[in-house]
C-alpha atoms as a PDB file:
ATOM      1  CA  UNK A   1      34.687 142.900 174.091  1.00  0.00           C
ATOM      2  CA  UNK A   2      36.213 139.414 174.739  1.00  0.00           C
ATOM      3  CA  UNK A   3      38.773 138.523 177.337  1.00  0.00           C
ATOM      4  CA  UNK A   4      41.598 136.146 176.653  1.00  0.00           C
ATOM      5  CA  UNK A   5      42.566 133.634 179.433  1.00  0.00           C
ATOM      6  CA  UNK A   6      45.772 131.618 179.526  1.00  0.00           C
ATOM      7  CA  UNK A   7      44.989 128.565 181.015  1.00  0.00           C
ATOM      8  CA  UNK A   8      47.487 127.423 184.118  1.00  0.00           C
ATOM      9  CA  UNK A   9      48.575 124.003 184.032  1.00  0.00           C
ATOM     10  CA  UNK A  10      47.278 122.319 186.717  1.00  0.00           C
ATOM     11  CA  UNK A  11      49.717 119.128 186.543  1.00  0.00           C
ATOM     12  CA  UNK A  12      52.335 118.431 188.754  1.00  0.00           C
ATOM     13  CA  UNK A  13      55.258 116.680 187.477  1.00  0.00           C
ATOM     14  CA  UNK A  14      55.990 113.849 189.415  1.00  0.00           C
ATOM     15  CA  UNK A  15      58.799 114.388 190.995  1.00  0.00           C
ATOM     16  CA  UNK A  16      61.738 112.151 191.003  1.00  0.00           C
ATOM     17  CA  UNK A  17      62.698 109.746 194.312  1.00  0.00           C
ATOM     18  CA  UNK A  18      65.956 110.516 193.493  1.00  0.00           C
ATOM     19  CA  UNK A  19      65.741 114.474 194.510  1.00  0.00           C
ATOM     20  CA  UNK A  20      64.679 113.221 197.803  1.00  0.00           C
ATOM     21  CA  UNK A  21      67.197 111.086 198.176  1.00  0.00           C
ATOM     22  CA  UNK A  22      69.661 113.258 197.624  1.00  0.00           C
ATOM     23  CA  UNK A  23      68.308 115.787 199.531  1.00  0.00           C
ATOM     24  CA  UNK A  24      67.929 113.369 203.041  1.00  0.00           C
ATOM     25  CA  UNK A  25      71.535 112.620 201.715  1.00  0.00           C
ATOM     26  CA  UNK A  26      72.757 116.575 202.345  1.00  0.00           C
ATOM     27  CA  UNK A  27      70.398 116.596 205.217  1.00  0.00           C
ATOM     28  CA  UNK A  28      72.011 113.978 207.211  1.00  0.00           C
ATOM     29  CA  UNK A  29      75.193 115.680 208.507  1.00  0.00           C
ATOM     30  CA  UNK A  30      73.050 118.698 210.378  1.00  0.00           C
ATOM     31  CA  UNK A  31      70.216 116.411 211.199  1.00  0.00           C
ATOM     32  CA  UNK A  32      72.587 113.904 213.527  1.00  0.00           C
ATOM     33  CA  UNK A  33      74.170 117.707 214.916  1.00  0.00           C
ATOM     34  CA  UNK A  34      71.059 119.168 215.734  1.00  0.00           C
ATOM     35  CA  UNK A  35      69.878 115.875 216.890  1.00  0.00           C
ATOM     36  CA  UNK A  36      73.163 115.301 219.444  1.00  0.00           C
ATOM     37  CA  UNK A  37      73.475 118.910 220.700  1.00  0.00           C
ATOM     38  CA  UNK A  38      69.858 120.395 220.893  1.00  0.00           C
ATOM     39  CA  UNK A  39      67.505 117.773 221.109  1.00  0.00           C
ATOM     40  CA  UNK A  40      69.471 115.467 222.712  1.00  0.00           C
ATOM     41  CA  UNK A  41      69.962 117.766 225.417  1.00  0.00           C
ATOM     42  CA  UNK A  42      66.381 119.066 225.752  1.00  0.00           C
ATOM     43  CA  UNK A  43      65.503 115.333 226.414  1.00  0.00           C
ATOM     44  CA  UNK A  44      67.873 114.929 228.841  1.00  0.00           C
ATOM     45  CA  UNK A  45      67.101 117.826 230.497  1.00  0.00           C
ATOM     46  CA  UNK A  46      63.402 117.053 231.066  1.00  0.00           C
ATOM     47  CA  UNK A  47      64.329 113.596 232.008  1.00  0.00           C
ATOM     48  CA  UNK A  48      66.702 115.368 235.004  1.00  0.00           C
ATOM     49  CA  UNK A  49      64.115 117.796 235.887  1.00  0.00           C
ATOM     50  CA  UNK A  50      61.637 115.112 237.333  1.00  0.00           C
ATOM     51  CA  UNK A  51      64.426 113.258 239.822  1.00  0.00           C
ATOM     52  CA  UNK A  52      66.097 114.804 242.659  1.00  0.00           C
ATOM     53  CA  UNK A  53      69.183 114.368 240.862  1.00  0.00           C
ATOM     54  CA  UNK A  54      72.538 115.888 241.914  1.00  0.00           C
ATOM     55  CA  UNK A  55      75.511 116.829 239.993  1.00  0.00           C
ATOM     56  CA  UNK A  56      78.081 115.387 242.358  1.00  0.00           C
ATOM     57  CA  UNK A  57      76.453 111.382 241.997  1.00  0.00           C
ATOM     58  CA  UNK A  58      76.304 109.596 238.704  1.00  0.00           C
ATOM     59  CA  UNK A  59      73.059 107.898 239.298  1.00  0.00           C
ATOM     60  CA  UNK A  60      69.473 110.198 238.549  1.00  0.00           C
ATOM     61  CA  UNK A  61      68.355 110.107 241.586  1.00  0.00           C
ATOM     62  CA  UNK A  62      64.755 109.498 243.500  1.00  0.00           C
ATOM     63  CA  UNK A  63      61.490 110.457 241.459  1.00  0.00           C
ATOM     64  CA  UNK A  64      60.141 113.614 242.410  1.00  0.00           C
ATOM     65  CA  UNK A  65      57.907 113.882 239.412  1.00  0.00           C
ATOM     66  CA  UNK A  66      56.748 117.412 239.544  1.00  0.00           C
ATOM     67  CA  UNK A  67      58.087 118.574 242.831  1.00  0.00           C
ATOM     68  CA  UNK A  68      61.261 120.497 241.107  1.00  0.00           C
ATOM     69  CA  UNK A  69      58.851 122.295 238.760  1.00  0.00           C
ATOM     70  CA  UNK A  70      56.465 123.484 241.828  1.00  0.00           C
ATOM     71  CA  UNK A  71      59.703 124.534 243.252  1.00  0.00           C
ATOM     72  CA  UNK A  72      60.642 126.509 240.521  1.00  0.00           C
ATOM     73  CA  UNK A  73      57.599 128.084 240.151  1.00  0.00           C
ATOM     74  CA  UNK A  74      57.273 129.098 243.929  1.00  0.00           C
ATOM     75  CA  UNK A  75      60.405 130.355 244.334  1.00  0.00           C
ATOM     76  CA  UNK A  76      60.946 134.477 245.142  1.00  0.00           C
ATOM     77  CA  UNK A  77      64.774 134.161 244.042  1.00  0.00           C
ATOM     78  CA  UNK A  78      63.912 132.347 240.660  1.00  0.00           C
ATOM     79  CA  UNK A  79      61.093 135.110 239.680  1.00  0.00           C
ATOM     80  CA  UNK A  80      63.359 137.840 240.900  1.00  0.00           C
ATOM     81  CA  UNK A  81      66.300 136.806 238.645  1.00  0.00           C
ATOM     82  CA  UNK A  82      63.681 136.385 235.908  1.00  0.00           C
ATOM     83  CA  UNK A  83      62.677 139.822 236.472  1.00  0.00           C
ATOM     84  CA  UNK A  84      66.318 140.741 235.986  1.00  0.00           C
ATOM     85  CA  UNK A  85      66.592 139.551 232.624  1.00  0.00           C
ATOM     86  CA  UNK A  86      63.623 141.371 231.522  1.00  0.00           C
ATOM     87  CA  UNK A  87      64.914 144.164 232.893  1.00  0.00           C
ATOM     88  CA  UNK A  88      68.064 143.373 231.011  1.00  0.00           C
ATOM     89  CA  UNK A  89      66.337 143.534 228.081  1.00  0.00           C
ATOM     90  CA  UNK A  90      64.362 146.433 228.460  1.00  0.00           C
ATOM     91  CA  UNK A  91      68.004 148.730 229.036  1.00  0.00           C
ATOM     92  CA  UNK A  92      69.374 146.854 226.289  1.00  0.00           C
ATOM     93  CA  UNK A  93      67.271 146.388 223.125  1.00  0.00           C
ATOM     94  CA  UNK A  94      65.490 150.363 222.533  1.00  0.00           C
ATOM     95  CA  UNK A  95      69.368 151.050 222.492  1.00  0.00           C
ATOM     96  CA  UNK A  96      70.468 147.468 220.080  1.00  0.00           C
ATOM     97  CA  UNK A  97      67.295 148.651 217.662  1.00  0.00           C
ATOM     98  CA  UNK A  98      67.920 152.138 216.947  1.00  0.00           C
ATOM     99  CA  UNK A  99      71.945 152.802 217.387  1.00  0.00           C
ATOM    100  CA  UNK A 100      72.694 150.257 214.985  1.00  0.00           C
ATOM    101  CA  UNK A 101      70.017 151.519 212.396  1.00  0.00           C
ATOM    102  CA  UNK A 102      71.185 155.037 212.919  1.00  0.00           C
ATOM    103  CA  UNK A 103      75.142 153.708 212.180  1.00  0.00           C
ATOM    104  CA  UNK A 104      73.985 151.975 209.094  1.00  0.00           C
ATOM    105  CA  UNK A 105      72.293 154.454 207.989  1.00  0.00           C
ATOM    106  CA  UNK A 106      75.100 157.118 208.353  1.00  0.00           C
ATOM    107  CA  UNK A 107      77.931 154.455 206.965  1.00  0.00           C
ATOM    108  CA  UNK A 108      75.922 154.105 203.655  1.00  0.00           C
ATOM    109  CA  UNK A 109      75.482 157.764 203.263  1.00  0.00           C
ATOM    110  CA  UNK A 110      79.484 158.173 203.234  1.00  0.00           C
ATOM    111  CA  UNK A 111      81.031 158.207 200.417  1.00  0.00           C
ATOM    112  CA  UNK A 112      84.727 158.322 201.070  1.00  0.00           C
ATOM    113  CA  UNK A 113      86.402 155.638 203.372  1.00  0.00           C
ATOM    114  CA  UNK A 114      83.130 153.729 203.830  1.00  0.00           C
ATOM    115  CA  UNK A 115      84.852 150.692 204.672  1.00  0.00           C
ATOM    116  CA  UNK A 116      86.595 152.058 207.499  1.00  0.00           C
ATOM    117  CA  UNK A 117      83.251 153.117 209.616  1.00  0.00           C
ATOM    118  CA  UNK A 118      81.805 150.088 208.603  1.00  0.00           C
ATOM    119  CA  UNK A 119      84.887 147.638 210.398  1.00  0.00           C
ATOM    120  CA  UNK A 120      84.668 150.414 213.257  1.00  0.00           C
ATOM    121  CA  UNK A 121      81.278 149.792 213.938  1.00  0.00           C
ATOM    122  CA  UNK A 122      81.872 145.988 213.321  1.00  0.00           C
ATOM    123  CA  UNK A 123      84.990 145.341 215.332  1.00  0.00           C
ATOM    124  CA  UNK A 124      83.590 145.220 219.114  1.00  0.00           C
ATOM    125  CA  UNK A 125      81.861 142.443 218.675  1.00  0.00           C
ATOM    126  CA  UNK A 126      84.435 140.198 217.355  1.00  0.00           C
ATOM    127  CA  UNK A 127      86.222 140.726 221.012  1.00  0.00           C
ATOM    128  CA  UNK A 128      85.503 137.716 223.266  1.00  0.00           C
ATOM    129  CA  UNK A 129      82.899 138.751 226.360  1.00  0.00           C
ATOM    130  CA  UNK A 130      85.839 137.759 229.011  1.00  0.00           C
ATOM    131  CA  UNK A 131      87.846 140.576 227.232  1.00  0.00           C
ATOM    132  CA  UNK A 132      85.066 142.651 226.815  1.00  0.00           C
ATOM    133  CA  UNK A 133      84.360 142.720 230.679  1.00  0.00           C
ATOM    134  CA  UNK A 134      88.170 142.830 231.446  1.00  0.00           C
ATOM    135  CA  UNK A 135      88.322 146.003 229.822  1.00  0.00           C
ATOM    136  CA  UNK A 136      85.431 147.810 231.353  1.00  0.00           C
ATOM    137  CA  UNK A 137      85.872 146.229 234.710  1.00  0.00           C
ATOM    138  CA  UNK A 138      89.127 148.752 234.922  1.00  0.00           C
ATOM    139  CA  UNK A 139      86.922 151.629 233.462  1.00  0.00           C
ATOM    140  CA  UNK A 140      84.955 151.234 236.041  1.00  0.00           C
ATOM    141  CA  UNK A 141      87.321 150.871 238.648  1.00  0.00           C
ATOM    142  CA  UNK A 142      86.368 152.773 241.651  1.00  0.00           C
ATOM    143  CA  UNK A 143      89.140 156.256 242.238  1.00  0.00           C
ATOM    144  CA  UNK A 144      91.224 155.044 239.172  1.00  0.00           C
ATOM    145  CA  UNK A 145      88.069 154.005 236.721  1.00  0.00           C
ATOM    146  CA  UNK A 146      88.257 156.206 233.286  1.00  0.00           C
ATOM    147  CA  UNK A 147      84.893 156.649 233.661  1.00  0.00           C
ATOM    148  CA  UNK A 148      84.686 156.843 237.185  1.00  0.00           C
ATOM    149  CA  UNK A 149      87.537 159.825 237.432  1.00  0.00           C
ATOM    150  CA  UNK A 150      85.535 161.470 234.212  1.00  0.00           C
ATOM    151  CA  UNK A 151      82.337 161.459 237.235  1.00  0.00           C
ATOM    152  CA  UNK A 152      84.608 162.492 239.659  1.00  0.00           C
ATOM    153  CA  UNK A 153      86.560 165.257 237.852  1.00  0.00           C
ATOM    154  CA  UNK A 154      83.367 167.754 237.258  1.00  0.00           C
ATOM    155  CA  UNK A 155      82.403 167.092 240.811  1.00  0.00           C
ATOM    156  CA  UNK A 156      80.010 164.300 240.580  1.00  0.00           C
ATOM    157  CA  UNK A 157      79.841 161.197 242.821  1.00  0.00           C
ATOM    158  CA  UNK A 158      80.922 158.206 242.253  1.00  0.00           C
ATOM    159  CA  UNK A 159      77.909 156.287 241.250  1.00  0.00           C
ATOM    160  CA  UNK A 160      79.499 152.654 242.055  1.00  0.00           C
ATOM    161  CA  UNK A 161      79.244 150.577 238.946  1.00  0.00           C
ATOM    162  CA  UNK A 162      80.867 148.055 240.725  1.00  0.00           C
ATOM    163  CA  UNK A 163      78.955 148.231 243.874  1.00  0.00           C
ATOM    164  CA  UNK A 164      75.884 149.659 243.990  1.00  0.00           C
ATOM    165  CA  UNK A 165      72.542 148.995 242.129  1.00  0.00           C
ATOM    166  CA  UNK A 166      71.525 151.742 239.943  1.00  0.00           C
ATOM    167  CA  UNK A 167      75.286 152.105 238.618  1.00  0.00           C
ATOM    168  CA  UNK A 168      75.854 147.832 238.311  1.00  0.00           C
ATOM    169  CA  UNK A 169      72.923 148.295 235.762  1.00  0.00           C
ATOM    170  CA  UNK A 170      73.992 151.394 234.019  1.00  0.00           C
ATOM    171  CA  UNK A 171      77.279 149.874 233.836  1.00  0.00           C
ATOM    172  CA  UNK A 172      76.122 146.600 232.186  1.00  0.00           C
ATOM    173  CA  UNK A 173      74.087 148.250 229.780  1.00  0.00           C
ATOM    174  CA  UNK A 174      76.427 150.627 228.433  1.00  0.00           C
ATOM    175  CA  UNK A 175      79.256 147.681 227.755  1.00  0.00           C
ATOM    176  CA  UNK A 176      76.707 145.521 226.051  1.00  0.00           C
ATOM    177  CA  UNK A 177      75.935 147.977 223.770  1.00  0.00           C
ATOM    178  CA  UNK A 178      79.515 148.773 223.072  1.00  0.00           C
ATOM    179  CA  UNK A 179      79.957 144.866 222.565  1.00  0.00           C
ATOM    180  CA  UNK A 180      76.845 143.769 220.469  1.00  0.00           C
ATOM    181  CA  UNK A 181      76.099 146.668 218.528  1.00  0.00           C
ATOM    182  CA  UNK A 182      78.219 145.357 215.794  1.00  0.00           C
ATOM    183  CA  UNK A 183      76.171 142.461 214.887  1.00  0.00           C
ATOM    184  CA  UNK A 184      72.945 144.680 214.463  1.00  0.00           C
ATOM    185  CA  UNK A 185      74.739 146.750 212.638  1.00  0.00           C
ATOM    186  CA  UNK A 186      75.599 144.131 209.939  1.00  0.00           C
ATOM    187  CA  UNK A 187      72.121 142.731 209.574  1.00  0.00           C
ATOM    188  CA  UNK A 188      70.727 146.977 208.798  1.00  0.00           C
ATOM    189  CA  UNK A 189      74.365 147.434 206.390  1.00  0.00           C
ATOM    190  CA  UNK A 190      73.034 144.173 204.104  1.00  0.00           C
ATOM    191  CA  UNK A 191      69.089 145.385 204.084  1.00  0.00           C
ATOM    192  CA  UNK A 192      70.337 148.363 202.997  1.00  0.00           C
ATOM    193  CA  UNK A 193      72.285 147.179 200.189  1.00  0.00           C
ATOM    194  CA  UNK A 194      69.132 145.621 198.360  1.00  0.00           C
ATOM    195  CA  UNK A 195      67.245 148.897 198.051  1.00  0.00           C
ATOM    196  CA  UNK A 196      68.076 150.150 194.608  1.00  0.00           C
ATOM    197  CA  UNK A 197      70.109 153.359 194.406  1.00  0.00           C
ATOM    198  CA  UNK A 198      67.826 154.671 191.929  1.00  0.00           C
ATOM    199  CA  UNK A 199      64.696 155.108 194.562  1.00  0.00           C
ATOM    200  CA  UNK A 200      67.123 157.969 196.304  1.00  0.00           C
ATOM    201  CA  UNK A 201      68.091 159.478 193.270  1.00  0.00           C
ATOM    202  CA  UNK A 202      64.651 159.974 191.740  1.00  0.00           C
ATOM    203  CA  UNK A 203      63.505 161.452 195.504  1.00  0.00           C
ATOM    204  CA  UNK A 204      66.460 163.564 195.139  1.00  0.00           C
ATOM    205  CA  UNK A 205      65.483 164.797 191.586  1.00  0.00           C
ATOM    206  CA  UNK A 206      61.931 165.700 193.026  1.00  0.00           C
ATOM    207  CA  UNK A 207      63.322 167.170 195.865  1.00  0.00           C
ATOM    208  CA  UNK A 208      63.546 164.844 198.637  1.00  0.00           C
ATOM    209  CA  UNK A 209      65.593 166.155 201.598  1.00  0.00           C
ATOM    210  CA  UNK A 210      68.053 163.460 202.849  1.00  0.00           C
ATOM    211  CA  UNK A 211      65.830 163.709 206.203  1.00  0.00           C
ATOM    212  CA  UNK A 212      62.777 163.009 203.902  1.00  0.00           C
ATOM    213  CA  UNK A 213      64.282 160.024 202.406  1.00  0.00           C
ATOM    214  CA  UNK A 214      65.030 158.449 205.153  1.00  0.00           C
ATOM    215  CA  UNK A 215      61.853 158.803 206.631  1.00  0.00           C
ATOM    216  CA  UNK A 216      59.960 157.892 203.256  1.00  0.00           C
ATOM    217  CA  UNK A 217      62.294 154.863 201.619  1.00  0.00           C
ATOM    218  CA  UNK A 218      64.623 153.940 204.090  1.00  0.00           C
ATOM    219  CA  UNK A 219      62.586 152.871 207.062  1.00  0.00           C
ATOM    220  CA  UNK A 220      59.485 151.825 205.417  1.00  0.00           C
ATOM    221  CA  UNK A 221      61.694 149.610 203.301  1.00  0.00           C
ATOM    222  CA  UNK A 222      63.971 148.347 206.401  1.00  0.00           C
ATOM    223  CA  UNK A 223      60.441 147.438 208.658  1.00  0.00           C
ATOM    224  CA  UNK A 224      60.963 143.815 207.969  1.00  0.00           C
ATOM    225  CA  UNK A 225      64.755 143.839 209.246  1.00  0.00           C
ATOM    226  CA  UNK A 226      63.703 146.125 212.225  1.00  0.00           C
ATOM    227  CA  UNK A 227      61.320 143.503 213.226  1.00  0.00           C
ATOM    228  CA  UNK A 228      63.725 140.621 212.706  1.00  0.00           C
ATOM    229  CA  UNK A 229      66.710 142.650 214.277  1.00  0.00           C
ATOM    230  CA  UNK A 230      63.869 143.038 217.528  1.00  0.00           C
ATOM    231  CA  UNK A 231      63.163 139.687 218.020  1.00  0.00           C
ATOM    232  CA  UNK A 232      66.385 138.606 217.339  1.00  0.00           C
ATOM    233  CA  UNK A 233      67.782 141.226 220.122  1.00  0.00           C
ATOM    234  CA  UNK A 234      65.025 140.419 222.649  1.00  0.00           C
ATOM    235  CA  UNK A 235      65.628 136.722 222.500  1.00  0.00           C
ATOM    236  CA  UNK A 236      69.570 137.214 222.747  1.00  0.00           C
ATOM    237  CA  UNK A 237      68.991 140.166 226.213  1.00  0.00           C
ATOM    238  CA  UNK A 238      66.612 137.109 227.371  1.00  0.00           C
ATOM    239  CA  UNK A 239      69.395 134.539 227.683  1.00  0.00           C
ATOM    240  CA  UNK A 240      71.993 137.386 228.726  1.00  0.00           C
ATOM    241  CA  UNK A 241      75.102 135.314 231.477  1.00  0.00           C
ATOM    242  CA  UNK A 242      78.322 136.068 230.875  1.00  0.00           C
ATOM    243  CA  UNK A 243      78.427 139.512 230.651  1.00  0.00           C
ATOM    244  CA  UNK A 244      76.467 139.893 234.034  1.00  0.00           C
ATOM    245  CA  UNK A 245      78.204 136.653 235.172  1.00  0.00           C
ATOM    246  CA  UNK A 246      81.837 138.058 234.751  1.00  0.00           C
ATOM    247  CA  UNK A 247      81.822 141.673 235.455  1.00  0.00           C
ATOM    248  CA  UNK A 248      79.580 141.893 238.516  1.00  0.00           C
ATOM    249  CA  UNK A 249      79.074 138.475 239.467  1.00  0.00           C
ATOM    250  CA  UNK A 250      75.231 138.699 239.346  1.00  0.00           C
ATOM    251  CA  UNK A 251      76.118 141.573 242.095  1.00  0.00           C
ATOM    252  CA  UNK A 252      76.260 143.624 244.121  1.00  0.00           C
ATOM    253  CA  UNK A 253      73.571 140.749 246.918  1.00  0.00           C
ATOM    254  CA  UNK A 254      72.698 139.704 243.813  1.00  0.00           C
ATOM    255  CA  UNK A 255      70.543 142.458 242.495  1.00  0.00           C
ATOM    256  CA  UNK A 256      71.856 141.606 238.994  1.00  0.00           C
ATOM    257  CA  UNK A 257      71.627 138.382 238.402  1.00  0.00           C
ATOM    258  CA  UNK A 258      70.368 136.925 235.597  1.00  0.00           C
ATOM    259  CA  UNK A 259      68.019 133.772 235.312  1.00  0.00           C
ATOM    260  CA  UNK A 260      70.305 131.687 233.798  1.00  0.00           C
ATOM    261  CA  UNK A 261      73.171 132.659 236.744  1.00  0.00           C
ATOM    262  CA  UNK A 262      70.559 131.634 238.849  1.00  0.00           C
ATOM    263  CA  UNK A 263      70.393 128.276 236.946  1.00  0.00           C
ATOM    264  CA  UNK A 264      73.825 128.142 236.814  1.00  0.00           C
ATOM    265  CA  UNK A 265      74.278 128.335 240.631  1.00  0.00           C
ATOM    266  CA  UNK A 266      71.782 125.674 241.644  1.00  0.00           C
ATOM    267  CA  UNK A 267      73.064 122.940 239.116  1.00  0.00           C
ATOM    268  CA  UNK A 268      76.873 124.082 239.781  1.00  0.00           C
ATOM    269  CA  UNK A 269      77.092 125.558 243.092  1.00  0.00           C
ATOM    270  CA  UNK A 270      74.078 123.894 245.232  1.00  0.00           C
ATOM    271  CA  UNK A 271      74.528 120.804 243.202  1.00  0.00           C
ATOM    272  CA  UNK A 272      70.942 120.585 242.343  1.00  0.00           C
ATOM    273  CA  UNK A 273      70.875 119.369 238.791  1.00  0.00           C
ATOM    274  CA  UNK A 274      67.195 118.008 238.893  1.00  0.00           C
ATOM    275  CA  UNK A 275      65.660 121.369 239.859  1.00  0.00           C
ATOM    276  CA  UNK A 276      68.045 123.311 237.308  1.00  0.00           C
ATOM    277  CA  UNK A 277      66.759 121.557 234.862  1.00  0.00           C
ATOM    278  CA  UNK A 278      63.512 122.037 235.797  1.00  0.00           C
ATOM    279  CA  UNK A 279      64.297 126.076 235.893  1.00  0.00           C
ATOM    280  CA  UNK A 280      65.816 125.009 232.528  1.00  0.00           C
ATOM    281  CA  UNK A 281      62.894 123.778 231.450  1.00  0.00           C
ATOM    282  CA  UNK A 282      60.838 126.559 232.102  1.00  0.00           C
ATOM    283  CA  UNK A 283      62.787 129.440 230.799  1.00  0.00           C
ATOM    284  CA  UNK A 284      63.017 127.435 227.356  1.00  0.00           C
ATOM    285  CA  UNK A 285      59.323 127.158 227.546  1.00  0.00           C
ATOM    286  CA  UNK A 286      58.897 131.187 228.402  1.00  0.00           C
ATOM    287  CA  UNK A 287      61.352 131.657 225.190  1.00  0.00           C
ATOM    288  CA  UNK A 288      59.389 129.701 222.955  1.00  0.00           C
ATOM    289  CA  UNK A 289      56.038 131.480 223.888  1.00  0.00           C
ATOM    290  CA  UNK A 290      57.830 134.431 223.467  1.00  0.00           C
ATOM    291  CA  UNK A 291      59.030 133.178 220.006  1.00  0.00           C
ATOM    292  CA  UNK A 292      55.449 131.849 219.034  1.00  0.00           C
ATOM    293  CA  UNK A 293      53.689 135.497 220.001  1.00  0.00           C
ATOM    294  CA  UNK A 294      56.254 136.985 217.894  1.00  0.00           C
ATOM    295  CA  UNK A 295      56.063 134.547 214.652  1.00  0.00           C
ATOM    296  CA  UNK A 296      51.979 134.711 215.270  1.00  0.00           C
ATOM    297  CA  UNK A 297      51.749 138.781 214.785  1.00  0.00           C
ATOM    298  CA  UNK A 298      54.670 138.978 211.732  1.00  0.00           C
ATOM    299  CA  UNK A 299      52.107 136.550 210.097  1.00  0.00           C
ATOM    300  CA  UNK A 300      48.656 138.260 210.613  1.00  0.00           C
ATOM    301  CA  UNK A 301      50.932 142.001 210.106  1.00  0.00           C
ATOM    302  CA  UNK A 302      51.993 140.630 206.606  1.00  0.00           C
ATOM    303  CA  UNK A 303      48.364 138.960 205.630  1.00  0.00           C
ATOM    304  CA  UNK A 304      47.390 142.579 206.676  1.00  0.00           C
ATOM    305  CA  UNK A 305      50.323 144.318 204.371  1.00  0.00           C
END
């Protein structure tokens, strides 16, 4: 028996200077944005973070070189506010992962009115944060709080959103995933649209409960946008402010507060740009190894797959 082969071409067409052209051409307009709001910055930033520079005089400075960075690095309040955005994260994302995958889910297994529970799940997170915290700072109101009189009315205490640890937390959490858990939501509603209708009816023609299907097609088929939706969640809990920042102040003594508040306050408060930058500088550096760990196991999981 003989095999045919089809020989592959091996010759690349030279390509034309002109393509490149007019692709530096498209290329320009982002390149000068990215280059005057993020890297820009950035250098700026780790020019700052090796003066003693203050926020209140114009000039940089005396040259510290890497005293603001030893600083950082020893200090108990900067490594307890880190702590607090982990532990931000770890409240926030099990909840951002699976909620929104469970809505999406349900939404595109309706078949009357979709549209309507997919705006409702949508339309929180289209309300500015300030708003957002407005609102559940009166929810939360001590003695006249929904929530706090819904506590109060079947005998429980008052568990002090507003001023105690435990509930400051609890309280946080819960309006952040009220807030955010539309965007999620989105990214699940357009991976599901791109699996092909007819994979549920032929499980549904050999049986397939609808518990079975989702188990069997849905998820296996969604793993890539559960792992993006993941990173993408732990990256945004990492850098969580204004949430924290507006409705409890980084409070109650500052049990709360964030890393970046605790930037914030040294290069706005204490006036200590140099050494904010340098905390700058190494929480951009923790979110790009976080980033890099994350891009380094998608790649050997897919080889793998």
């Amino acid at each position: 028996m003989t095999t045919a082969t089809t020989a592959v071409p091996t010759t690349r067409v030279p390509s034309d200077g002109r393509d490149n052209r007019a692709g530096w051409i498209f290329s320009t307009p982002f390149l000068v944005l990215y280059a005057l709001f993020l890297i820009g910055p950035v250098l700026v930033g780790l020019v700052l973070s090796f003066f003693n520079t203050a926020t209140v005089k114009n000039d940089l400075g005396a040259f510290v070189g890497l005293d603001n960075y030893l600083d950082i690095l020893s200090s108990v309040d900067f490594w307890k506010s880190m702590w607090h955005s982990t532990l931000f994260t770890l409240l926030t994302v099990p909840f951002l992962v699976v909620l929104p995958l469970l809505a999406a889910v349900f939404a595109a297994r309706i078949t009357r009115n979709r549209w309507f529970y997919r705006v409702a799940f949508f339309a929180p997170y289209v309300v500015p944060s300030a708003s957002v915290a407005l609102i559940f700072s009166y929810i939360y109101s001590p003695e006249i709080g929904l929530l706090t009189k819904a506590f109060t009315s079947v005998g429980l205490p008052d568990p002090g959103f507003l001023s105690a640890t435990k509930g400051a937390w609890f309280a946080v959490t819960l309006m952040t995933v009220w807030w955010t858990f539309g965007f999620n939501f989105v990214l699940y509603t357009a991976a599901l649209q791109e699996i092909p209708e007819e994979t549920y009816e032929a499980a549904a023609i050999d049986g397939a409960s609808a518990w079975q299907q989702i188990r069997s097609i849905t998820v296996p088929l969604l793993r890539p946008t559960i792992g993006l939706v993941l990173m993408l969640q732990v990256l945004a809990s990492l850098k969580v402010f204004d949430q924290i920042y507006i409705l409890l102040g980084g409070g109650p003594n500052g049990s709360t507060r964030p890393v970046i508040e605790y930037i914030y306050d040294t290069g706005f408060t204490t006036y200590r740009a140099g050494y904010a930058a340098a905390g700058t500088m190494v929480y951009f550096l923790i979110l790009v190894l976080v980033s890099a760990v994350w891009m380094i196991t998608s790649r050997r999981r897919d080889a793998r797959a």
